[in-house]
C-alpha atoms as a PDB file:
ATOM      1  CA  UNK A   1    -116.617  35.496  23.270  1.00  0.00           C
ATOM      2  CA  UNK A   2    -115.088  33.052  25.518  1.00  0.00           C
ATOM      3  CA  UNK A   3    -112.431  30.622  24.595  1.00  0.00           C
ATOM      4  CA  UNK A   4    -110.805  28.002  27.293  1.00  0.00           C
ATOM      5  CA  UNK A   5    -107.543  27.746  28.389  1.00  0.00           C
ATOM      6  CA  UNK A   6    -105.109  25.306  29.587  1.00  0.00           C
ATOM      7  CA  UNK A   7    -101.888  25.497  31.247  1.00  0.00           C
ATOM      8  CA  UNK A   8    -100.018  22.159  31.490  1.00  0.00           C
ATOM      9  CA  UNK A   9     -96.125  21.653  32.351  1.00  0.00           C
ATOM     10  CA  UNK A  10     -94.832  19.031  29.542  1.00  0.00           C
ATOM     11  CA  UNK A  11     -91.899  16.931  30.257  1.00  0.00           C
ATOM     12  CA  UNK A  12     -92.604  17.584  33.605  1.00  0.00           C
ATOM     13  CA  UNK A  13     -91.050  14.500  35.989  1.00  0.00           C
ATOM     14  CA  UNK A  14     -91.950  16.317  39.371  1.00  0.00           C
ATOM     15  CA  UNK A  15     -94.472  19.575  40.095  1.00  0.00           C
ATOM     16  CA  UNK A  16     -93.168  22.872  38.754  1.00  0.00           C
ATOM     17  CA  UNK A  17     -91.014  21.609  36.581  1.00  0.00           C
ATOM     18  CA  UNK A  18     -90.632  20.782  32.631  1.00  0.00           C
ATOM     19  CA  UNK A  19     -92.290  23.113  30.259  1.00  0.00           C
ATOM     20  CA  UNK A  20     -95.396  25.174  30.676  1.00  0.00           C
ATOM     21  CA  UNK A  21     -97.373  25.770  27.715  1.00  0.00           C
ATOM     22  CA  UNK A  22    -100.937  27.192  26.833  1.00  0.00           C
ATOM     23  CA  UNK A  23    -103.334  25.292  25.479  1.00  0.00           C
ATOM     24  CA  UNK A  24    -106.066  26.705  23.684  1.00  0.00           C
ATOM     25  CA  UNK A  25    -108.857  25.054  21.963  1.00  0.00           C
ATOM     26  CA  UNK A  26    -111.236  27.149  19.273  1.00  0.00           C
ATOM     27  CA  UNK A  27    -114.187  26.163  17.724  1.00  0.00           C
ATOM     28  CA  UNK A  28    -112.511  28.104  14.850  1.00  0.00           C
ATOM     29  CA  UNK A  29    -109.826  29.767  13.403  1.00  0.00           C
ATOM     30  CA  UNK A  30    -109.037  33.466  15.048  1.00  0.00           C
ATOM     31  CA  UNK A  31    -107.386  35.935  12.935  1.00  0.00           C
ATOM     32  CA  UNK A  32    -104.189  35.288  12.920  1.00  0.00           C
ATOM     33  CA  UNK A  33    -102.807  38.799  14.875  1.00  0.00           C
ATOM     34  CA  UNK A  34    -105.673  37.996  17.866  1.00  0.00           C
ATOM     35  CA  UNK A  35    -103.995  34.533  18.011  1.00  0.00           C
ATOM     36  CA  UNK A  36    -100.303  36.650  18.329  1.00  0.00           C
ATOM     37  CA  UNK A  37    -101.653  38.843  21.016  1.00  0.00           C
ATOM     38  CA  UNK A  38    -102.967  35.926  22.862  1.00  0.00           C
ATOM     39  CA  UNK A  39     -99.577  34.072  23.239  1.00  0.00           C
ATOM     40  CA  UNK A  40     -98.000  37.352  23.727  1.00  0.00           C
ATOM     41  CA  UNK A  41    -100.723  37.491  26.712  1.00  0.00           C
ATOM     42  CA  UNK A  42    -100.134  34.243  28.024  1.00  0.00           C
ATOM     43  CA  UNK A  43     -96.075  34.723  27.941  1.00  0.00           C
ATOM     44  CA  UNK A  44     -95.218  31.191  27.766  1.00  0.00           C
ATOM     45  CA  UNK A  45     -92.780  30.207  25.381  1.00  0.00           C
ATOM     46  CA  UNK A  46     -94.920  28.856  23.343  1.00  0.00           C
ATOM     47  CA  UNK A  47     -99.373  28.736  23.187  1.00  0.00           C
ATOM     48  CA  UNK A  48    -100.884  25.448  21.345  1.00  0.00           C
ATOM     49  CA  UNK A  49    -104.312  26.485  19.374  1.00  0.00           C
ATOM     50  CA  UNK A  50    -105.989  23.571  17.904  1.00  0.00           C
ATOM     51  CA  UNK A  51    -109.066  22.621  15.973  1.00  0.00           C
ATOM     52  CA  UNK A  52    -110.879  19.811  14.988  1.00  0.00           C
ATOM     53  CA  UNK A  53    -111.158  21.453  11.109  1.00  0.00           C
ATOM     54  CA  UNK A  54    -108.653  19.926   8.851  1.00  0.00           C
ATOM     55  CA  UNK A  55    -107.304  22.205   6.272  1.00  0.00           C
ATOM     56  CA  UNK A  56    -108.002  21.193   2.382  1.00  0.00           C
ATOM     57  CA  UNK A  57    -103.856  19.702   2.346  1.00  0.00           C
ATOM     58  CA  UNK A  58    -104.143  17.669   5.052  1.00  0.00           C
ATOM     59  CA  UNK A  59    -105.419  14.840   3.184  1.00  0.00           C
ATOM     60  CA  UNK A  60    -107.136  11.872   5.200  1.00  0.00           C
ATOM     61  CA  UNK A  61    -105.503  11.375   8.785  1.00  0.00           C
ATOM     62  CA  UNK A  62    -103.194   8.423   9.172  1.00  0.00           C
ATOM     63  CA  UNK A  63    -105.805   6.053  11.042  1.00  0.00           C
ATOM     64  CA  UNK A  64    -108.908   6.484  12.978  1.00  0.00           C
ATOM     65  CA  UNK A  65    -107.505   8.319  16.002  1.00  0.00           C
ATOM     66  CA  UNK A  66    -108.399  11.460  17.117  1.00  0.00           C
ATOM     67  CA  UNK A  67    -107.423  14.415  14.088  1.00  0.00           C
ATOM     68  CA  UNK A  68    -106.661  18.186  14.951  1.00  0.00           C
ATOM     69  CA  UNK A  69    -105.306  20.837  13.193  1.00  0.00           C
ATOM     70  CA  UNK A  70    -102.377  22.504  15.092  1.00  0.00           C
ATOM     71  CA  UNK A  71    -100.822  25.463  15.646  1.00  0.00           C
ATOM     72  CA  UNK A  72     -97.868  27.050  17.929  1.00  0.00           C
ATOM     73  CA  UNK A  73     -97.250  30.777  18.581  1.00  0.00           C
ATOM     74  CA  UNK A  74     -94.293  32.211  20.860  1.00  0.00           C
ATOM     75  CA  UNK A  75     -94.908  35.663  22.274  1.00  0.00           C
ATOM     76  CA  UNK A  76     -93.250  36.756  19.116  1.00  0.00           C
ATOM     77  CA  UNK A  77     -94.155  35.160  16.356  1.00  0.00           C
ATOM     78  CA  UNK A  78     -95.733  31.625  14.899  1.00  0.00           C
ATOM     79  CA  UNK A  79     -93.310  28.596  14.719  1.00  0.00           C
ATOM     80  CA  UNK A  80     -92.905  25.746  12.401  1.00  0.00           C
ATOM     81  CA  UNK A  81     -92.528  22.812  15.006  1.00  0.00           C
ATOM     82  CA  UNK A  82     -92.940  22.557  18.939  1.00  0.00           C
ATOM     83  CA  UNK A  83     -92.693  19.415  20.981  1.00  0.00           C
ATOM     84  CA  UNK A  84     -93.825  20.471  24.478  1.00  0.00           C
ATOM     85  CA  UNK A  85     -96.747  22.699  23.117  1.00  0.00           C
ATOM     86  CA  UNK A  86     -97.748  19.270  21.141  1.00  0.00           C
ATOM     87  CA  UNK A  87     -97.742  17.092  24.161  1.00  0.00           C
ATOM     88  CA  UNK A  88     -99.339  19.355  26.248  1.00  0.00           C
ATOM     89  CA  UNK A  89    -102.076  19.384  23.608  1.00  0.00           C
ATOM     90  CA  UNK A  90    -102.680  15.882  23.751  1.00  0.00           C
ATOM     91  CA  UNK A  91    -102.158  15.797  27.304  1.00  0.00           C
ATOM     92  CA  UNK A  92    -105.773  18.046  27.270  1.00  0.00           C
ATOM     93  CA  UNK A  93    -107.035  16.064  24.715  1.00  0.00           C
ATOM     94  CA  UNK A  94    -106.922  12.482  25.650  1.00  0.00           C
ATOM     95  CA  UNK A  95    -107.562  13.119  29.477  1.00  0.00           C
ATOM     96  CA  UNK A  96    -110.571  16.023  28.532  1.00  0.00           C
ATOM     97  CA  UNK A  97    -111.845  14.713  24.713  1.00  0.00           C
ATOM     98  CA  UNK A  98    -110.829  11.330  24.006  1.00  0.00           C
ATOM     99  CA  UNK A  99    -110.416  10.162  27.504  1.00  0.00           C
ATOM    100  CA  UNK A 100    -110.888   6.289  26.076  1.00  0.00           C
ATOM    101  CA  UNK A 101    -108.191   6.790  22.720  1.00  0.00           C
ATOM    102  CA  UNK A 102    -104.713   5.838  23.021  1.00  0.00           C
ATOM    103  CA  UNK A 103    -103.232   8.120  20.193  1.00  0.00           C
ATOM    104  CA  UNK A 104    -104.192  11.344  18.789  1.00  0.00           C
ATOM    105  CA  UNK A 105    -102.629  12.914  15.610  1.00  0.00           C
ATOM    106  CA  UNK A 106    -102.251  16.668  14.900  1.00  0.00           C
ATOM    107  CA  UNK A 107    -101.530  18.284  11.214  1.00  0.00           C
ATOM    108  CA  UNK A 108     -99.188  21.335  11.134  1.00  0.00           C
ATOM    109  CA  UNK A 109     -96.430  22.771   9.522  1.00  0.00           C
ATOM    110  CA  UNK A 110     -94.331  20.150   9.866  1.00  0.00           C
ATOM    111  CA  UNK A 111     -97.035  18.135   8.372  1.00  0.00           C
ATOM    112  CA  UNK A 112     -98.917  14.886  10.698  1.00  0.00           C
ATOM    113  CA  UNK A 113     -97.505  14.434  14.094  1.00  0.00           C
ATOM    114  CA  UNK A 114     -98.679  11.830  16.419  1.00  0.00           C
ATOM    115  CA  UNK A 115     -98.806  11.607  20.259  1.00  0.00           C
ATOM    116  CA  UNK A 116     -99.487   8.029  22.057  1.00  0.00           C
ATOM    117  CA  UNK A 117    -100.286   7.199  25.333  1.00  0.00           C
ATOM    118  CA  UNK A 118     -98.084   4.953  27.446  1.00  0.00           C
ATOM    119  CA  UNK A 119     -99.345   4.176  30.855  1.00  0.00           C
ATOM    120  CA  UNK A 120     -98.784   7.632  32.392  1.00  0.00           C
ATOM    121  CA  UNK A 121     -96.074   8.465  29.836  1.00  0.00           C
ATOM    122  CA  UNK A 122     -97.044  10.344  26.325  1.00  0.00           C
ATOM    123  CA  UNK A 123     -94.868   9.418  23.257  1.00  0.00           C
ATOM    124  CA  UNK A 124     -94.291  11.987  21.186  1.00  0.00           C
ATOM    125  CA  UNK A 125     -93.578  11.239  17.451  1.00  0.00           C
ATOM    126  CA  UNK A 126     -91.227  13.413  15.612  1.00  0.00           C
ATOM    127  CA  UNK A 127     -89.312  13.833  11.892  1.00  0.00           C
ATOM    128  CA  UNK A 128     -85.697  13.425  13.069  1.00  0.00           C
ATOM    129  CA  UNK A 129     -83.710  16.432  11.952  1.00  0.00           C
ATOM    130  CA  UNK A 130     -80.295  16.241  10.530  1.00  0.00           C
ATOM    131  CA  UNK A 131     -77.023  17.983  11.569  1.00  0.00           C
ATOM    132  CA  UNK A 132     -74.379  18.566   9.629  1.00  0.00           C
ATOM    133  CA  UNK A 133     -70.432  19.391  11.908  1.00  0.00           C
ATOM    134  CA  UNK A 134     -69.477  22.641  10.722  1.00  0.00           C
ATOM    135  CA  UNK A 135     -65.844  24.277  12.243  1.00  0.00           C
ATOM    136  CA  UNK A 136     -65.748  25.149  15.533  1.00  0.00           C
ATOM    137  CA  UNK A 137     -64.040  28.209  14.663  1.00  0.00           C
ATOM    138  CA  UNK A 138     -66.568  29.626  12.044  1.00  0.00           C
ATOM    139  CA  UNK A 139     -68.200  32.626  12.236  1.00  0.00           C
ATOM    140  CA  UNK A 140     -71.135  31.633  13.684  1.00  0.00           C
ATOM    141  CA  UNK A 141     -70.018  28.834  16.321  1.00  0.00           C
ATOM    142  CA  UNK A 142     -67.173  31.257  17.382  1.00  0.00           C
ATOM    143  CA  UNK A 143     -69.947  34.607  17.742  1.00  0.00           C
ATOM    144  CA  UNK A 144     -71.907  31.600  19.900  1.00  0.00           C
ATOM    145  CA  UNK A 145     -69.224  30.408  21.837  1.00  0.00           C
ATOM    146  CA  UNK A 146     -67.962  34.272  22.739  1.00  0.00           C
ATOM    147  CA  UNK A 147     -71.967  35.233  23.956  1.00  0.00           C
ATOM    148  CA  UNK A 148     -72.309  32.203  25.995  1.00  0.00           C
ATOM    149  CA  UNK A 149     -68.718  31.851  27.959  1.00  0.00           C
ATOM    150  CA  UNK A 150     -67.644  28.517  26.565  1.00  0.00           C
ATOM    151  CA  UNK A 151     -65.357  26.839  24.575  1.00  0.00           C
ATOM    152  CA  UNK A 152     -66.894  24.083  22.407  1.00  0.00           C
ATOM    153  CA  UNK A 153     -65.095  20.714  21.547  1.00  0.00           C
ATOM    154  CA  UNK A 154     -67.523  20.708  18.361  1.00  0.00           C
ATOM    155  CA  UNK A 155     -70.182  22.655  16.239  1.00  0.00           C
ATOM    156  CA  UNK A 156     -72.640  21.212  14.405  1.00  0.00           C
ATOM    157  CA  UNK A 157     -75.872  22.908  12.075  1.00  0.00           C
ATOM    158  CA  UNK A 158     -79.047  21.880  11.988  1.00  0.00           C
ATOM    159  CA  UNK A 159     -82.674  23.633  12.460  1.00  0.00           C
ATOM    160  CA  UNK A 160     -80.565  24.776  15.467  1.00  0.00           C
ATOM    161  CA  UNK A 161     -76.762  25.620  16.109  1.00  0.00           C
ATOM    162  CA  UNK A 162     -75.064  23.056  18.648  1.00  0.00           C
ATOM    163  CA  UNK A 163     -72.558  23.437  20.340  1.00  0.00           C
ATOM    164  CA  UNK A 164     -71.010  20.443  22.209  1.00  0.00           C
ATOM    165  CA  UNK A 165     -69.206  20.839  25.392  1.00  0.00           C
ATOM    166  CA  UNK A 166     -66.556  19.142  27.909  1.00  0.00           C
ATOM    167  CA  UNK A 167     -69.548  17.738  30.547  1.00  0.00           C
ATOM    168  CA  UNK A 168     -72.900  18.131  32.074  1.00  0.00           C
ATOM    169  CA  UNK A 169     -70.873  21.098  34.891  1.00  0.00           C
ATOM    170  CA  UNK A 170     -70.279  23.131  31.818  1.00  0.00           C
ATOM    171  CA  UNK A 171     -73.658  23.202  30.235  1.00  0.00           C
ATOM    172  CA  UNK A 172     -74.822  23.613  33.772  1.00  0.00           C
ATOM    173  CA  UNK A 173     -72.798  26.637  34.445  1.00  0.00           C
ATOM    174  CA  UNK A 174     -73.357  28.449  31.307  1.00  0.00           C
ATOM    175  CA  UNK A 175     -74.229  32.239  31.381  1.00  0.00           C
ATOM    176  CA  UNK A 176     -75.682  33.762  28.342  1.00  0.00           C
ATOM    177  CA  UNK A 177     -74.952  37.002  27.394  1.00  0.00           C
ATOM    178  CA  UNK A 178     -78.056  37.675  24.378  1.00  0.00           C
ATOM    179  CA  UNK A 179     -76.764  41.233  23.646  1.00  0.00           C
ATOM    180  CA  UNK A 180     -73.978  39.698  21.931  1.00  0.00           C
ATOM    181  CA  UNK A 181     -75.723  36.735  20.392  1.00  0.00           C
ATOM    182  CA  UNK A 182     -75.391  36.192  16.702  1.00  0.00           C
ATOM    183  CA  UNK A 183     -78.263  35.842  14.458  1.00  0.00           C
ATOM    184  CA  UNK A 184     -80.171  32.388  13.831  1.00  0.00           C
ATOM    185  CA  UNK A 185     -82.247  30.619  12.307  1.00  0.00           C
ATOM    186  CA  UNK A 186     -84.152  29.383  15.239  1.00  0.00           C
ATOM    187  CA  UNK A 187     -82.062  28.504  18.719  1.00  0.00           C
ATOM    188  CA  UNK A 188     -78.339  27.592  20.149  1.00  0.00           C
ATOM    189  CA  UNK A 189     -78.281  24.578  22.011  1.00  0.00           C
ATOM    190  CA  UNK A 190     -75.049  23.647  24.231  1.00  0.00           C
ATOM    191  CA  UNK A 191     -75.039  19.945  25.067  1.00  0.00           C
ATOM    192  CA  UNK A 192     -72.932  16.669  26.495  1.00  0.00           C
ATOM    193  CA  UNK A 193     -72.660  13.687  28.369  1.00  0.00           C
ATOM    194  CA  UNK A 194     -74.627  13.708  31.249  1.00  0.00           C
ATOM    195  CA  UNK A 195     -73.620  12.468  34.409  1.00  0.00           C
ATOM    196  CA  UNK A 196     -76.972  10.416  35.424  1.00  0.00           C
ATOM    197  CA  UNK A 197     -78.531  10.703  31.951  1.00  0.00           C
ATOM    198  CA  UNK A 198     -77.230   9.449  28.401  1.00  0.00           C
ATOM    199  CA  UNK A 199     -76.651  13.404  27.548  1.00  0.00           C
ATOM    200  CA  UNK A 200     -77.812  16.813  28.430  1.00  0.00           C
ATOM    201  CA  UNK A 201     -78.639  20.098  27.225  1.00  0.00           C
ATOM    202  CA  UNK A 202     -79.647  23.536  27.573  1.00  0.00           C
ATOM    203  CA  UNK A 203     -81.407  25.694  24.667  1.00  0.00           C
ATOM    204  CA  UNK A 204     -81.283  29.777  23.583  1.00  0.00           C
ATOM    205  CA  UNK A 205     -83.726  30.831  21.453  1.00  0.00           C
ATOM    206  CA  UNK A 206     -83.806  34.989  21.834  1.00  0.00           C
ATOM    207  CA  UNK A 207     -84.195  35.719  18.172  1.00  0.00           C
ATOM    208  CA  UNK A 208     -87.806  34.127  18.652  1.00  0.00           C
ATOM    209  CA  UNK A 209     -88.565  35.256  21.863  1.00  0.00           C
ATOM    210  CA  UNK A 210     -87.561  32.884  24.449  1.00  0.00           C
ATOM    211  CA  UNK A 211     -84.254  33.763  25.995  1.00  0.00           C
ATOM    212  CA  UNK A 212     -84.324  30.272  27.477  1.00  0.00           C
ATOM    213  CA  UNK A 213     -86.500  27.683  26.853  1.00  0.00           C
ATOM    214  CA  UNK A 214     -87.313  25.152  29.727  1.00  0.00           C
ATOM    215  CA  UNK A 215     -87.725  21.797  27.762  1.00  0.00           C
ATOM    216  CA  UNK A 216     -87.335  21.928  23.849  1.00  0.00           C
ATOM    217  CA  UNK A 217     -89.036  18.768  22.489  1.00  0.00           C
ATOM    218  CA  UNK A 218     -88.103  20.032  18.625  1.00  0.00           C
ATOM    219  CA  UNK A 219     -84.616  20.775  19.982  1.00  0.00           C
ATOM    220  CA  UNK A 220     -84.537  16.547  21.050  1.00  0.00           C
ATOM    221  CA  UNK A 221     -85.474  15.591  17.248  1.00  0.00           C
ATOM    222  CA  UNK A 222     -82.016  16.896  16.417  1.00  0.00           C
ATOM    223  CA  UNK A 223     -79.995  16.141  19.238  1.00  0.00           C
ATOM    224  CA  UNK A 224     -81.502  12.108  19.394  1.00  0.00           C
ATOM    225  CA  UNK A 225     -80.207  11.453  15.799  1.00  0.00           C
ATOM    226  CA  UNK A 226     -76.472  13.437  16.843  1.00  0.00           C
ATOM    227  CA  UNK A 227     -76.202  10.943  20.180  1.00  0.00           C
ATOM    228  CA  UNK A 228     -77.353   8.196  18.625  1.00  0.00           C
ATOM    229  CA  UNK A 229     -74.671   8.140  15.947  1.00  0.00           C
ATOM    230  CA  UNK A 230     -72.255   9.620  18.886  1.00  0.00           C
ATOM    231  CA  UNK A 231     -73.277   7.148  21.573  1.00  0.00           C
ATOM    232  CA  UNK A 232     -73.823   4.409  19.233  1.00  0.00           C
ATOM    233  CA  UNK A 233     -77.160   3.397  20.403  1.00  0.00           C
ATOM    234  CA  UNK A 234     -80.610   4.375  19.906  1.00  0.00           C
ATOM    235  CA  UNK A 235     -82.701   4.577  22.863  1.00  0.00           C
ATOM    236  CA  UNK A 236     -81.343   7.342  25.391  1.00  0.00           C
ATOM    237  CA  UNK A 237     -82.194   9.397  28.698  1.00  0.00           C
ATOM    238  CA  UNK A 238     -81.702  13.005  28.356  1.00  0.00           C
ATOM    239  CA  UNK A 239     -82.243  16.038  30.870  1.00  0.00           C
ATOM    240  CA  UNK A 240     -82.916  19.679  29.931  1.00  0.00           C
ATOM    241  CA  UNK A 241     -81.281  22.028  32.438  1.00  0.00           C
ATOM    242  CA  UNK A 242     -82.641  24.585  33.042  1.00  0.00           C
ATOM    243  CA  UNK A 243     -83.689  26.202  35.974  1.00  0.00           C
ATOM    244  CA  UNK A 244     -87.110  24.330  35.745  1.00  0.00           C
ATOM    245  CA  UNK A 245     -85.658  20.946  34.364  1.00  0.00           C
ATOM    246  CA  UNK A 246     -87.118  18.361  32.496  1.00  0.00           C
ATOM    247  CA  UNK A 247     -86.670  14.618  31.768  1.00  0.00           C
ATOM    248  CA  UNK A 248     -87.135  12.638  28.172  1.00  0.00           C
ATOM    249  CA  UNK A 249     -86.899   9.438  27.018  1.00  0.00           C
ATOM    250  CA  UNK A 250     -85.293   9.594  23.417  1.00  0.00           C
ATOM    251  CA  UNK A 251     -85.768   6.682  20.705  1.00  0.00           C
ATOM    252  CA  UNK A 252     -84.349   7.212  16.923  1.00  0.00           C
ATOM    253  CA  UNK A 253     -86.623   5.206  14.846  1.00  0.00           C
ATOM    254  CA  UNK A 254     -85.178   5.859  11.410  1.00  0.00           C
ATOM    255  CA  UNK A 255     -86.281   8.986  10.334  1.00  0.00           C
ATOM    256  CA  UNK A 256     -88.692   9.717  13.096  1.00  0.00           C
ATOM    257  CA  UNK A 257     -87.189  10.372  16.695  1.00  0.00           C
ATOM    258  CA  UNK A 258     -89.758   9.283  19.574  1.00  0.00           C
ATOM    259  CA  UNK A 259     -89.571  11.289  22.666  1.00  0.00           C
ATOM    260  CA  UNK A 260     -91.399  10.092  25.986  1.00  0.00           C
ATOM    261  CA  UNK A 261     -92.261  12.454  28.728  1.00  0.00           C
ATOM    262  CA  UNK A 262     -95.035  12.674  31.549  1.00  0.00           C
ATOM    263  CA  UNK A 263     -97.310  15.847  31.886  1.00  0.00           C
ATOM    264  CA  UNK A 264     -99.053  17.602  34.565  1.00  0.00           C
ATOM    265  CA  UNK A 265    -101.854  20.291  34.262  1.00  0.00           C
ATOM    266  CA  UNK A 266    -101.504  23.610  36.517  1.00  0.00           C
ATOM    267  CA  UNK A 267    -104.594  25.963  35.441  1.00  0.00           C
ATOM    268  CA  UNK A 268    -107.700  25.185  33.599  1.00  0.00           C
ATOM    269  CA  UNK A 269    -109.221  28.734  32.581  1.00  0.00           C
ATOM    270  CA  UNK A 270    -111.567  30.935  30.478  1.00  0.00           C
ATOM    271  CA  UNK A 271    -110.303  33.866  28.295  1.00  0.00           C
ATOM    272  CA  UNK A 272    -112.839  36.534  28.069  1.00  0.00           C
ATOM    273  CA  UNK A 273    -112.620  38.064  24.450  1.00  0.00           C
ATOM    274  CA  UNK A 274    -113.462  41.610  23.393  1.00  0.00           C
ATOM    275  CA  UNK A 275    -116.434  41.526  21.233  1.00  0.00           C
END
C-alpha cells in the first residue's frame, strides 16, 4: 500500500524557514496507532492526514467549497487544533486538488475550520481562544519562569501558559531548560513587543513532543485576542522566533482570529506501507 506525502514549510516568508509539516492524504481512515507511527516516522512536529469522508457529526459543510475531514498527530500523540499543519493542508490542496477554488474547509476537533486564498497569501480561520491573567508568582508561572531563565512582567492561562516579557532581546535569548519544566496542558509561550513587528513570540511544547515548535498557528489564536486588547487594535504583524522563524499576519474578528501566512512545498513523496 502506498500513500503520498507532502512536506510543505507553513508560515514560511523566505526558503527554510516557518514550519514544516507532513501532509498526508488517504483514501481512508488508517488505524489510528499506524497513523501514530507515521508522524512518529516523519518527526515533524506535527503530520496533517485528511480525507474527503465526512464523519456522521459533521453536518453539511458551511458552503460549496472544497470539504475534508482533518486530522493532526505530533510524534507523540494526536492533537486537538494545529494551525501550520492546517495551512499546509490547504496549501496541497488548492495548488494539487482544487487548483481553481479560493477556500477550502476542513472538520476536526475543533469543529469546521476554513483556509482562503489571498493572492499568494493563505488565510487561516481560527476560534479565538481566551486568556485569563493569573499571578505571576503562582505555582505554575513561577515553575515556568525558573525552567526557562526569565522573569515575566505577567502570566496569563489559556489553552497555553504565557508568559509576557520585557522585549523582543529577551524572548530572543531565552534558554529552556525542559528537565525542569512543569506540567501542562499543552505549551508555554514567552512573548512581547517586537521591535519590527506588532509582537513576538517563542513556544515550548515538551509535554507533547515538540521541545520547540517553529511557528504555532493555534498558539496565534490566543496570543491575537491578548494583543489586541493590549495593543488596542486588531490587525497585527507578529514573528515566531525561533531558530527557523516565521512571519503572520494576525486579524481578531470577534470570536474568530484570522491568521495570514505564505507557504512553500519542500518534498512531494510516496510512503511504502507494509502489507
Amino acid at each position: 500500500m502506498e500513500v503520498l506525502l507532502h512536506q510543505i514549510d507553513a508560515f514560511a516568508d523566505a526558503p527554510f524557514s516557518g514550519n514544516p509539516a507532513a501532509v498526508m492524504p488517504l483514501l481512508s481512515w488508517l488505524p489510528d496507532e499506524l497513523l501514530q507511527h507515521l508522524a512518529e516516522e516523519n518527526n515533524l512536529a506535527e503530520t496533517a492526514f485528511y480525507t474527503s469522508a465526512l464523519p456522521p457529526d459533521a453536518g453539511a459543510p458551511p458552503d460549496n467549497s472544497p470539504a475534508f475531514h482533518l486530522r493532526w498527530f505530533t510524534p507523540a500523540t494526536e492533537v486537538a487544533l494545529c494551525g501550520h499543519a492546517t495551512l499546509a493542508a490547504a496549501a496541497q490542496i488548492l495548488d494539487d486538488m482544487h487548483p481553481g477554488a479560493d477556500r477550502v474547509h476542513f472538520f476536526t476537533r475543533s469543529g469546521w475550520l476554513r483556509v482562503d486564498r489571498d493572492r499568494d497569501d493563505l488565510v487561516l480561520d481560527l476560534p479565538a481562544v481566551p486568556s485569563a491573567e493569573i499571578d505571576v508568582h503562582g505555582e505554575v508561572p513561577h515553575a515556568l519562569a525558573a525552567a526557562l531563565g526569565v522573569r515575566p512582567l505577567r502570566a496569563f492561562e489559556g489553552t497555553d501558559v504565557v508568559l509576557i516579557l520585557t522585549s523582543e532581546a529577551e524572548v530572543r535569548e531565552v534558554h529552556p531548560n525542559f528537565s525542569a519544566f512543569p506540567k501542562l496542558n499543552r505549551a508555554a509561550i514567552v512573548t512581547a513587543t517586537g521591535d519590527e513587528a506588532d509582537f513576538v513570540s517563542r513556544v515550548f511544547a515538551p509535554g507533547v513532543g515538540i521541545p520547540e515548535d517553529p511557528v504555532t498557528g493555534s498558539a496565534h489564536a490566543q496570543l491575537t485576542p491578548l494583543w489586541s486588547r493590549e495593543l488596542g487594535r486588531n490587525a497585527m504583524s507578529a514573528r515566531q522566533l525561533s531558530a527557523r522563524g516565521g512571519a503572520l499576519r494576525c486579524t481578531l474578528a470577534g470570536s474568530r482570529v484570522r491568521l495570514a501566512g505564505r507557504c512553500r512545498r519542500y518534498l512531494d513523496g510516496v510512503v511504502r506501507l507494509p502489507d
